[in-house]
C-alpha atoms as a PDB file:
ATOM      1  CA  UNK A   1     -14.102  74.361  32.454  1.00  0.00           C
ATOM      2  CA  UNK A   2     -11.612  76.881  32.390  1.00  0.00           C
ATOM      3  CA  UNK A   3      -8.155  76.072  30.494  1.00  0.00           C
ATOM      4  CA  UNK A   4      -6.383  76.945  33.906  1.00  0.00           C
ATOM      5  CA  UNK A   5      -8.376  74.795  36.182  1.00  0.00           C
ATOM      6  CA  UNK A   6      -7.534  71.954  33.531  1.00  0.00           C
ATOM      7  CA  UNK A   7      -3.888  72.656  33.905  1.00  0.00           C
ATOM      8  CA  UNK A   8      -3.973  71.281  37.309  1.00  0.00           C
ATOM      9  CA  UNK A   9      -6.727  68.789  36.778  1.00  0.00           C
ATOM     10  CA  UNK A  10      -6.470  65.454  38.960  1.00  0.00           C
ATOM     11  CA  UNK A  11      -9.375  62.030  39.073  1.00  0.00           C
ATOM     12  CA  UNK A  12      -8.788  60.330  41.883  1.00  0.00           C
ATOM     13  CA  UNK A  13      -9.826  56.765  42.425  1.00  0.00           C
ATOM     14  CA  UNK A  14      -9.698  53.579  39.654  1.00  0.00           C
ATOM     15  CA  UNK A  15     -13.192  53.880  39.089  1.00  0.00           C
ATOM     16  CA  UNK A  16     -13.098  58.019  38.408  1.00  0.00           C
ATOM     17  CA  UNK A  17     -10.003  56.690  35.960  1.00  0.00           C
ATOM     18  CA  UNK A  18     -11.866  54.492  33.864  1.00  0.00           C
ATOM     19  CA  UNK A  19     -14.422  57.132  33.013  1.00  0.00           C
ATOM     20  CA  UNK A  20     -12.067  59.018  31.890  1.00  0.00           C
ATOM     21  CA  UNK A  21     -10.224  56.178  30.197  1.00  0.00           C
ATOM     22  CA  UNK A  22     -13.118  54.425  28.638  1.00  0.00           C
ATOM     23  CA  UNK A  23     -12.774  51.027  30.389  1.00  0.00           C
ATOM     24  CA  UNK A  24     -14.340  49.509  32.659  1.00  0.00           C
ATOM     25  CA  UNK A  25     -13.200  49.491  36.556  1.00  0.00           C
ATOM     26  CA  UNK A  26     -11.372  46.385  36.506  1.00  0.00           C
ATOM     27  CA  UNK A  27      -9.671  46.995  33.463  1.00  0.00           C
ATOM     28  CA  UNK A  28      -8.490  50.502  34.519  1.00  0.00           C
ATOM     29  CA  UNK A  29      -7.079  49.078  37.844  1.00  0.00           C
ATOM     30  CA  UNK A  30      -5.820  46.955  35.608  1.00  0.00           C
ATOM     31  CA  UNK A  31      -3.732  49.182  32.835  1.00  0.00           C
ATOM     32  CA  UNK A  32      -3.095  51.637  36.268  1.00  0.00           C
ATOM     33  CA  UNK A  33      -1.376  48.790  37.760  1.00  0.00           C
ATOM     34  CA  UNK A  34       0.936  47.510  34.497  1.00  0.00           C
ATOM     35  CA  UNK A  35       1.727  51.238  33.912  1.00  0.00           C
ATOM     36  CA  UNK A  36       0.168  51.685  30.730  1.00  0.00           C
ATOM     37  CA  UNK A  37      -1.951  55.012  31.736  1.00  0.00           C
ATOM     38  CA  UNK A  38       0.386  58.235  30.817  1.00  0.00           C
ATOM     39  CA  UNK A  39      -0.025  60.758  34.100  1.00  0.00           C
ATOM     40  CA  UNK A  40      -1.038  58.415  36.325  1.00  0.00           C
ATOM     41  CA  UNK A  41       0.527  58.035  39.771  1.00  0.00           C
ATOM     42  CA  UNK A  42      -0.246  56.111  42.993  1.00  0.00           C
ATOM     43  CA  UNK A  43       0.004  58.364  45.744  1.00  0.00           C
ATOM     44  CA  UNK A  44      -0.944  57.382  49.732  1.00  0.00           C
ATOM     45  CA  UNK A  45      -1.955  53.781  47.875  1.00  0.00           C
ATOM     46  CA  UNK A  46      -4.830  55.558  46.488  1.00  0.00           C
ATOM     47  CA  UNK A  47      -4.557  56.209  41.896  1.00  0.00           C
ATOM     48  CA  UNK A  48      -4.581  59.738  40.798  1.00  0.00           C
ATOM     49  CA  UNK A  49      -4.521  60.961  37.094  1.00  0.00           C
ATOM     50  CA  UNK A  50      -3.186  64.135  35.938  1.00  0.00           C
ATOM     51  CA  UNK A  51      -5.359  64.754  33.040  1.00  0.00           C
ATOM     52  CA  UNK A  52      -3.319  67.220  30.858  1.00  0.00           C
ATOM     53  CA  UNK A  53      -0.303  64.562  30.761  1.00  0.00           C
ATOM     54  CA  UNK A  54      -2.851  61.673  29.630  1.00  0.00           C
ATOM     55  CA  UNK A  55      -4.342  63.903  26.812  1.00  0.00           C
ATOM     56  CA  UNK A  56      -1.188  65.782  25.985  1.00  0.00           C
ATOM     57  CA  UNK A  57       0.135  62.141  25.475  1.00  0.00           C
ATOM     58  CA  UNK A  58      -2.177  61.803  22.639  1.00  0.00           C
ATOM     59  CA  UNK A  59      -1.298  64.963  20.816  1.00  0.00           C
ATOM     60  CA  UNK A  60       2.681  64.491  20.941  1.00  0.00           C
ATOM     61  CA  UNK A  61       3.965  63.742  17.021  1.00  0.00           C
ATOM     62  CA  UNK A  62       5.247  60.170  18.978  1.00  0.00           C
ATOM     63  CA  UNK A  63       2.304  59.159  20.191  1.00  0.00           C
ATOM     64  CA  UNK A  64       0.726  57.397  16.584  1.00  0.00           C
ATOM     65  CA  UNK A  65       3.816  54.994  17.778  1.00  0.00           C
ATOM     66  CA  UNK A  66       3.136  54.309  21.217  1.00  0.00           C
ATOM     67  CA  UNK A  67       0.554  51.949  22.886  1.00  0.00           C
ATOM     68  CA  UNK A  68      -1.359  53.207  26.430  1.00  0.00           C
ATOM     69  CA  UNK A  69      -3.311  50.042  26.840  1.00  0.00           C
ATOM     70  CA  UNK A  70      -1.692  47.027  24.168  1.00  0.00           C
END
């Protein structure tokens, strides 16, 4: 995948979200509804993840300090 296609990147759907996340559908809806996923967003009552704010989240100096899913 190109890097500029990635830029703009969005899963739609819990269950497309916890593939990405590594959890199972339940426990994504889960984290998705508590707020714990970085770049996700409801929008129309329907999840969508912006994937370079999740994994950017994991290479910012802060985020050894931060819990997504605790």
């Amino acid at each position: 995948m190109a890097d500029n296609q990635r830029d703009n990147e969005i899963v739609w759907g819990a269950a497309a979200i916890a593939k990405v996340i590594g959890r199972t559908e339940k426990g994504a809806f889960h984290a998705l509804e508590s707020g714990r996923v970085p770049g996700a967003k409801k929008v129309a009552g329907r999840w969508a993840l912006h994937l370079p704010t999740f994994f950017g989240h994991f290479a910012s100096p802060d985020a050894r300090t931060q819990s997504v899913a605790a």
